[in-house]
N, C-alpha and C. Protein backbone atom coordinates (compact mmCIF):
# COMPACT_ATOMS: atom_id res chain seq x y z
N UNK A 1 1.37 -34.25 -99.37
CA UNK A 1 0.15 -34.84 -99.90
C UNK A 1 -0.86 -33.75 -100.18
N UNK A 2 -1.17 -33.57 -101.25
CA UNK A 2 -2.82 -32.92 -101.78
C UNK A 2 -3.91 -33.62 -101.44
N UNK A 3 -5.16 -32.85 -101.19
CA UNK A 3 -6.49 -33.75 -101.50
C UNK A 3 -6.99 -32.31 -101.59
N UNK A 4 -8.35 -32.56 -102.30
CA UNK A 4 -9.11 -31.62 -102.88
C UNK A 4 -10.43 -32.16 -102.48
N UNK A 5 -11.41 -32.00 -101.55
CA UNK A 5 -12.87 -32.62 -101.25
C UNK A 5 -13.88 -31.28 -101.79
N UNK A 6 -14.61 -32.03 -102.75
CA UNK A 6 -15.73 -30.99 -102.85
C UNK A 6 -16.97 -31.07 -101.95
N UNK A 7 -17.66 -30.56 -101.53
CA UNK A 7 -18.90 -30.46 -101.23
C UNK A 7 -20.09 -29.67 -101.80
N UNK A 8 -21.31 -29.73 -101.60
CA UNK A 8 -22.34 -29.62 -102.63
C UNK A 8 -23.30 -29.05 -101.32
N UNK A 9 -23.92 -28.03 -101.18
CA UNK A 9 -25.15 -27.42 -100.63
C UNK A 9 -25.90 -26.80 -101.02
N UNK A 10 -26.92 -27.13 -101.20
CA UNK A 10 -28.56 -26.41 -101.27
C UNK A 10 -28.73 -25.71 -99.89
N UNK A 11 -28.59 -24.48 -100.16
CA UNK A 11 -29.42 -23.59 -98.89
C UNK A 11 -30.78 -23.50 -98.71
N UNK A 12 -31.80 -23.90 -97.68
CA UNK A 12 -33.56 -23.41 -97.22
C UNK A 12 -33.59 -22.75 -97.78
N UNK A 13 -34.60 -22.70 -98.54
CA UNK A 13 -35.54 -21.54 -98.94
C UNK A 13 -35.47 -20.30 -97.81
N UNK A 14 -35.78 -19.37 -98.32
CA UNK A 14 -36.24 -17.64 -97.73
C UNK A 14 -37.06 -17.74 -97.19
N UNK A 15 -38.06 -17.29 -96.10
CA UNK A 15 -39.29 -17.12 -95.85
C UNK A 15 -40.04 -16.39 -96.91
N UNK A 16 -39.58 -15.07 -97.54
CA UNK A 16 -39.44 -14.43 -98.91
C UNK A 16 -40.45 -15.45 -99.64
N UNK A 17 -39.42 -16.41 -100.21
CA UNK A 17 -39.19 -17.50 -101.02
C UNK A 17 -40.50 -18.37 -100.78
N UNK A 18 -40.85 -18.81 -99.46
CA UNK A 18 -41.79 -20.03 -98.93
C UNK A 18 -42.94 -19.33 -99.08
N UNK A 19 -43.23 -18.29 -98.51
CA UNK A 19 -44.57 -16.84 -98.72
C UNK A 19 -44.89 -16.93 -100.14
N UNK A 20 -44.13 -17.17 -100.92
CA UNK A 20 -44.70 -16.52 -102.75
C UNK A 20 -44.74 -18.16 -103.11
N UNK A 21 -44.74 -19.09 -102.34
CA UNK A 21 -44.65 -20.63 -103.10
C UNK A 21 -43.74 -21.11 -103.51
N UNK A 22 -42.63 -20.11 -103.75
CA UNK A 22 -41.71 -21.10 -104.37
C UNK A 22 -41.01 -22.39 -103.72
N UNK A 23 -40.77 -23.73 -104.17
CA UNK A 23 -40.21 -24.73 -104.21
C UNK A 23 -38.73 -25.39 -104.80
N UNK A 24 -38.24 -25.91 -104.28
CA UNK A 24 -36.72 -26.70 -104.82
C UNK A 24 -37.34 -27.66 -105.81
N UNK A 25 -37.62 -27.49 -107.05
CA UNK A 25 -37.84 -28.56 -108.04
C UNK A 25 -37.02 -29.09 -108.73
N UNK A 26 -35.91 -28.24 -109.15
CA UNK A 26 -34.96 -28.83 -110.31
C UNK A 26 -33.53 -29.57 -109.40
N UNK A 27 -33.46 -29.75 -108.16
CA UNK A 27 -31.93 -30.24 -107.89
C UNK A 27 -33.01 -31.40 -106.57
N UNK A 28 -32.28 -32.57 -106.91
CA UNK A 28 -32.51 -33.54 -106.41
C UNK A 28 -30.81 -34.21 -105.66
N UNK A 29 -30.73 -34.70 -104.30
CA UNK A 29 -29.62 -35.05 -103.54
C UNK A 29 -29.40 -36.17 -103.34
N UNK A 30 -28.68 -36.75 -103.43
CA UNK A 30 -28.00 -37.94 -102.88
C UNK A 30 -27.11 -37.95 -102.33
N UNK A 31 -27.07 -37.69 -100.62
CA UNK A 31 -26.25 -37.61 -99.40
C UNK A 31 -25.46 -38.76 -99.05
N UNK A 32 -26.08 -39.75 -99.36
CA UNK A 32 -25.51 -41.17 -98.82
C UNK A 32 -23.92 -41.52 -100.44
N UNK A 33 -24.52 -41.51 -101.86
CA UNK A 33 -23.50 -41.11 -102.37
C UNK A 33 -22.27 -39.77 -103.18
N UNK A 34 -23.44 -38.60 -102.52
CA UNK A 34 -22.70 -37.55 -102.78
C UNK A 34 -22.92 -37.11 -104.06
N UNK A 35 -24.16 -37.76 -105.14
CA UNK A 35 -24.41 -37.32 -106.08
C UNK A 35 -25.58 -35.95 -106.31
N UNK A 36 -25.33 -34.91 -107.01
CA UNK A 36 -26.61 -33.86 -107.09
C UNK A 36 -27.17 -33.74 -108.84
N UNK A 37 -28.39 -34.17 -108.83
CA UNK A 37 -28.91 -34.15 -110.10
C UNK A 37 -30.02 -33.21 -110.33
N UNK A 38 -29.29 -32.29 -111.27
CA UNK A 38 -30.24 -30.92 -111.61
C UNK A 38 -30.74 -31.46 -113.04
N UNK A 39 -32.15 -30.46 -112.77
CA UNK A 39 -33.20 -31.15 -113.58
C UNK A 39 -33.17 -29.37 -114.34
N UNK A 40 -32.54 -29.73 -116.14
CA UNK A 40 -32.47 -27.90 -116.63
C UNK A 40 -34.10 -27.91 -117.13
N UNK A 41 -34.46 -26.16 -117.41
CA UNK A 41 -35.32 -26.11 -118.46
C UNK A 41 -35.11 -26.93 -119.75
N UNK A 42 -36.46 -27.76 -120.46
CA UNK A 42 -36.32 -28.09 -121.60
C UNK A 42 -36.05 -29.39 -121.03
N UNK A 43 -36.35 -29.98 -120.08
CA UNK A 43 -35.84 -31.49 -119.60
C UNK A 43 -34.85 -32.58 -119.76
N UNK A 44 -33.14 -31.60 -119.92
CA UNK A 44 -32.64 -31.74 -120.02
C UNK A 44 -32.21 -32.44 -118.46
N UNK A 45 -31.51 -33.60 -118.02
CA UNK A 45 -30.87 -33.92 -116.72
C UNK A 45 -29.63 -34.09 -116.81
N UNK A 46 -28.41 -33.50 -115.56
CA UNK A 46 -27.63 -33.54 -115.46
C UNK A 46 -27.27 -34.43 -114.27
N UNK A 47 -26.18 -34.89 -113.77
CA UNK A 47 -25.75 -35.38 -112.76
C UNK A 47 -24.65 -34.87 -112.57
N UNK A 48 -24.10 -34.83 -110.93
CA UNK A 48 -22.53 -34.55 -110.67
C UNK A 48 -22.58 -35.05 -109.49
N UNK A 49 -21.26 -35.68 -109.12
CA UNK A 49 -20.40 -36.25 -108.30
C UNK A 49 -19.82 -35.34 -107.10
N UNK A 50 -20.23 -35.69 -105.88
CA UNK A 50 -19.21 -34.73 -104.99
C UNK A 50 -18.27 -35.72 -104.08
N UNK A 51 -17.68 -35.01 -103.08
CA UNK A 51 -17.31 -35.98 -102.09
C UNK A 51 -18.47 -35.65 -100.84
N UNK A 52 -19.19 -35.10 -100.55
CA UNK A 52 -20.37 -35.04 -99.63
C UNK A 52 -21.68 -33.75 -100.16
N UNK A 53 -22.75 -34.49 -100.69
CA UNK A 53 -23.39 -33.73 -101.24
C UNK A 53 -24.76 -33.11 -99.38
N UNK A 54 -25.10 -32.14 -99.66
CA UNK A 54 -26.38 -31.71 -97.96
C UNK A 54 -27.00 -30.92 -99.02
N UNK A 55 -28.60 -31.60 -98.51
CA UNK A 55 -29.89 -30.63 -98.90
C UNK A 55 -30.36 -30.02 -98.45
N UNK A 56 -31.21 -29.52 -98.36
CA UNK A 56 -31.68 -28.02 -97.50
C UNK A 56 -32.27 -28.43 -95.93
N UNK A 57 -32.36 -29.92 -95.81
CA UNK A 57 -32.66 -30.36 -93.95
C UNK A 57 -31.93 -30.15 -93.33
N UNK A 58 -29.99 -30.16 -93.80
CA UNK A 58 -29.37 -30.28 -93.08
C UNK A 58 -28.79 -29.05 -92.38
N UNK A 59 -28.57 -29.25 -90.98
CA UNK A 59 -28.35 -28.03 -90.18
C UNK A 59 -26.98 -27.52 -90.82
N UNK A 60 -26.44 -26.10 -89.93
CA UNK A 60 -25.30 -25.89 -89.86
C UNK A 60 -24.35 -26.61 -89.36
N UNK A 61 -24.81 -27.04 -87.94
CA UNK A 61 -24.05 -27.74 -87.49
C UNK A 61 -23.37 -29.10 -88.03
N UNK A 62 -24.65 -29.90 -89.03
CA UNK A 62 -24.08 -31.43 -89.12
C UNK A 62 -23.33 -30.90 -91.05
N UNK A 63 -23.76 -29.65 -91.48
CA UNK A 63 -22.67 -29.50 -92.63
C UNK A 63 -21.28 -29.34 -91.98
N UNK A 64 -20.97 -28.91 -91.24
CA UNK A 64 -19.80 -28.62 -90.78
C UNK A 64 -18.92 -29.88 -90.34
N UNK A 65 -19.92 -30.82 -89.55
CA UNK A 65 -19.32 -32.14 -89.43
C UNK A 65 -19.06 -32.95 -90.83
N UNK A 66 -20.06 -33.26 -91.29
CA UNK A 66 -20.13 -33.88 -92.08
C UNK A 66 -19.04 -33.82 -93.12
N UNK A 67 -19.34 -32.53 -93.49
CA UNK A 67 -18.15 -31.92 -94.87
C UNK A 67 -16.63 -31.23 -94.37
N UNK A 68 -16.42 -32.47 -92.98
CA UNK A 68 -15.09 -32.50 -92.59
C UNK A 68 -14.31 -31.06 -92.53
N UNK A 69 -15.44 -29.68 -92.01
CA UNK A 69 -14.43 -28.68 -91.91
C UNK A 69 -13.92 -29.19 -90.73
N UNK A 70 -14.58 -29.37 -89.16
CA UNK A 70 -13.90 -29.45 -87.94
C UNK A 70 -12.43 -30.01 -88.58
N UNK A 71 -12.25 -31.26 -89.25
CA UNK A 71 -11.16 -31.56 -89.30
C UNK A 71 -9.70 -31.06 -89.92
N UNK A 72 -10.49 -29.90 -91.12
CA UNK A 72 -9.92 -28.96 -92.01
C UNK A 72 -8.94 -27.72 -91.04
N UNK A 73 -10.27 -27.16 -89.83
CA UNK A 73 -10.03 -26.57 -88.90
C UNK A 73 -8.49 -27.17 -88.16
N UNK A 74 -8.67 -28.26 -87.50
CA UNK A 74 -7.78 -28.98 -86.83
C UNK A 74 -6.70 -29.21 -87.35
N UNK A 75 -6.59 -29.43 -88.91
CA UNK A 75 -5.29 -29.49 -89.55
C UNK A 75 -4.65 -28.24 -89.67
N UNK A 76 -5.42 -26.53 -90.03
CA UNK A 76 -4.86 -25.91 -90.07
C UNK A 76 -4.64 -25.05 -89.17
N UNK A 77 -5.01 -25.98 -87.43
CA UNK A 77 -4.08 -25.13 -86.25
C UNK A 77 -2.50 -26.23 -85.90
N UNK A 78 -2.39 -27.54 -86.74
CA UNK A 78 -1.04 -27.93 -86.76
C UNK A 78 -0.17 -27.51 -88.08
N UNK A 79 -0.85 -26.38 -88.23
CA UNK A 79 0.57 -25.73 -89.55
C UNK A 79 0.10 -26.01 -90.73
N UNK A 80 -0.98 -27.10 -91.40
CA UNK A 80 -1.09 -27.70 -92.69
C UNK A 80 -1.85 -26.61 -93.40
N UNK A 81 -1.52 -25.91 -94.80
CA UNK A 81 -2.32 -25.37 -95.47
C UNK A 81 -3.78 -25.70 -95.99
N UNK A 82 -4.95 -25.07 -95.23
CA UNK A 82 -6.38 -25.40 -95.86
C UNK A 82 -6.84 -24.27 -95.97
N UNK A 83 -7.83 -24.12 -97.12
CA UNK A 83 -8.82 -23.66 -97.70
C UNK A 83 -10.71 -23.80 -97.54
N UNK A 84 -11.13 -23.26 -97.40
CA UNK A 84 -12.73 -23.46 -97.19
C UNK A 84 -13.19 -22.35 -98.17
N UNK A 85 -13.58 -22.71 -99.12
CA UNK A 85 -14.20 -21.65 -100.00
C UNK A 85 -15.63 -22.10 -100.64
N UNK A 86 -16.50 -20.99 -100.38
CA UNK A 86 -17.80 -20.69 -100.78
C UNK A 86 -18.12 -20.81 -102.49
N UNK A 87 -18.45 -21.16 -102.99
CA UNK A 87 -18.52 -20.57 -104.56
C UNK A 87 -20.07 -20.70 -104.71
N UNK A 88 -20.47 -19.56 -105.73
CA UNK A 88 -21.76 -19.63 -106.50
C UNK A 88 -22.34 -18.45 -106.81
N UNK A 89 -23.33 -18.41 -107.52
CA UNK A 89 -24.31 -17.45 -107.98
C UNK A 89 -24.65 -16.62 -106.49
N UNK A 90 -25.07 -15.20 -107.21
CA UNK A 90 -25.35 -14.58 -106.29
C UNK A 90 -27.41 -15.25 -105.52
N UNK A 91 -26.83 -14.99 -104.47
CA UNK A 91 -28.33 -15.84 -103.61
C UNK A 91 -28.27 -17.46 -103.31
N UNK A 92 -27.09 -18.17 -103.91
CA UNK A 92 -26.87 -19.44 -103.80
C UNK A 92 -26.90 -20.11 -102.43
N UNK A 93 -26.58 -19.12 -101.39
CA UNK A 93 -26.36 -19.19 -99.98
C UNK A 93 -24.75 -19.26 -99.42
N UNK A 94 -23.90 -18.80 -99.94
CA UNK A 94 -22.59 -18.75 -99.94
C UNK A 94 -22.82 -18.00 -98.59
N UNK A 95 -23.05 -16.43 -98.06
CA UNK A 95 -23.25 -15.84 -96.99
C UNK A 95 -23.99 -17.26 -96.04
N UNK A 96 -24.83 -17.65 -96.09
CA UNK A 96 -25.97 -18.71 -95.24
C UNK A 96 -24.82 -19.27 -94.57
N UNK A 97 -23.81 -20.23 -95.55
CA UNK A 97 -23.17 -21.30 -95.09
C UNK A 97 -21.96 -20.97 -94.50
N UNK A 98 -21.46 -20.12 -95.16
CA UNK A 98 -20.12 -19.29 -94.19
C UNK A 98 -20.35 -18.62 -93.56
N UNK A 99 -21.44 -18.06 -92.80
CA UNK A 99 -21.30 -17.07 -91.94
C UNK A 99 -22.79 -17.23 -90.90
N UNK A 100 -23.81 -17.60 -91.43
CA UNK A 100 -25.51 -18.09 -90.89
C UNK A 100 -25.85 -16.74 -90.54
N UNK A 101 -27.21 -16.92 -90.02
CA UNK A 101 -27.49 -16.03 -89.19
C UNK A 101 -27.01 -16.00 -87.73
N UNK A 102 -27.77 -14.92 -86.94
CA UNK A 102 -27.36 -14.98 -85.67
C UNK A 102 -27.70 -16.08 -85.07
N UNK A 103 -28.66 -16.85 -85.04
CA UNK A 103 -29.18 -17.72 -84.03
C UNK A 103 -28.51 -19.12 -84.84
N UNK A 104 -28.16 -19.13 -85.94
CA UNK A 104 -28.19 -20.22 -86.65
C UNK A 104 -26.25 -20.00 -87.09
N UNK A 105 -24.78 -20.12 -86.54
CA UNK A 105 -24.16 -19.96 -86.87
C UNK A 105 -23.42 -20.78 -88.19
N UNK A 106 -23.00 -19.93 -88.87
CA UNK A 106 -22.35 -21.06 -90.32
C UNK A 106 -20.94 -21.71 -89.92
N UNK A 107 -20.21 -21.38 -90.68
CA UNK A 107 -18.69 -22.34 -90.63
C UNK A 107 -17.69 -21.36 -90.00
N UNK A 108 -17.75 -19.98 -90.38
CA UNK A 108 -16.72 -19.04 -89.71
C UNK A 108 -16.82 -19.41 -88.07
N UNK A 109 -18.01 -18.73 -87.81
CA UNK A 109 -18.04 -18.76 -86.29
C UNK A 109 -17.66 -19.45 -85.64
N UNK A 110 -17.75 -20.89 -85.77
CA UNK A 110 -17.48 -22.12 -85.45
C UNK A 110 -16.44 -22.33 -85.11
């Protein structure tokens, strides 16, 4: 059997980031159905579909639950081939979510 689950994360802002004002304006979440709707320059709107979309409240800890790695984990200490892969632009938070900071651990550590 295959399955393929996507998931969708917005990483917190920087302190960097919060200091100069900047704000999350263009990507709006829908956790409950997993939808993320980015708002382009020129007011163009998009929508996309995930299987578990998290916005920037959600901890490390409850992405990890939530977006079913523990269970990913658990399948691939009974032999089953899994994957956990990061994708995105550089600064997207790919490092944030796979790896956190010290006090704040991501998905590796775990």
């Amino acid at each position: 059997m295959t399955q393929v689950a996507v998931a969708v994360r917005v990483r917190p802002l920087l302190a960097m980031e919060l200091s100069k004002g900047h704000e999350c304006t263009r990507t709006e979440l829908s956790p409950a159905d997993g939808i993320a709707t980015i708002s382009a320059t020129g007011g163009a709107v998009r929508s996309f579909k995930f299987d578990y979309a998290a916005d920037m409240s959600v901890s490390q800890e409850d992405f990890y639950e939530r977006a079913d790695i523990r269970k990913m984990v658990a399948s691939a200490l009974q032999g089953l081939n899994v994957t956990v892969l990061a994708y995105g632009q550089t600064g997207s938070g790919k490092t944030f979510t796979m790896e956190g900071p010290d006090d704040n651990f991501g998905v590796v550590p775990r």
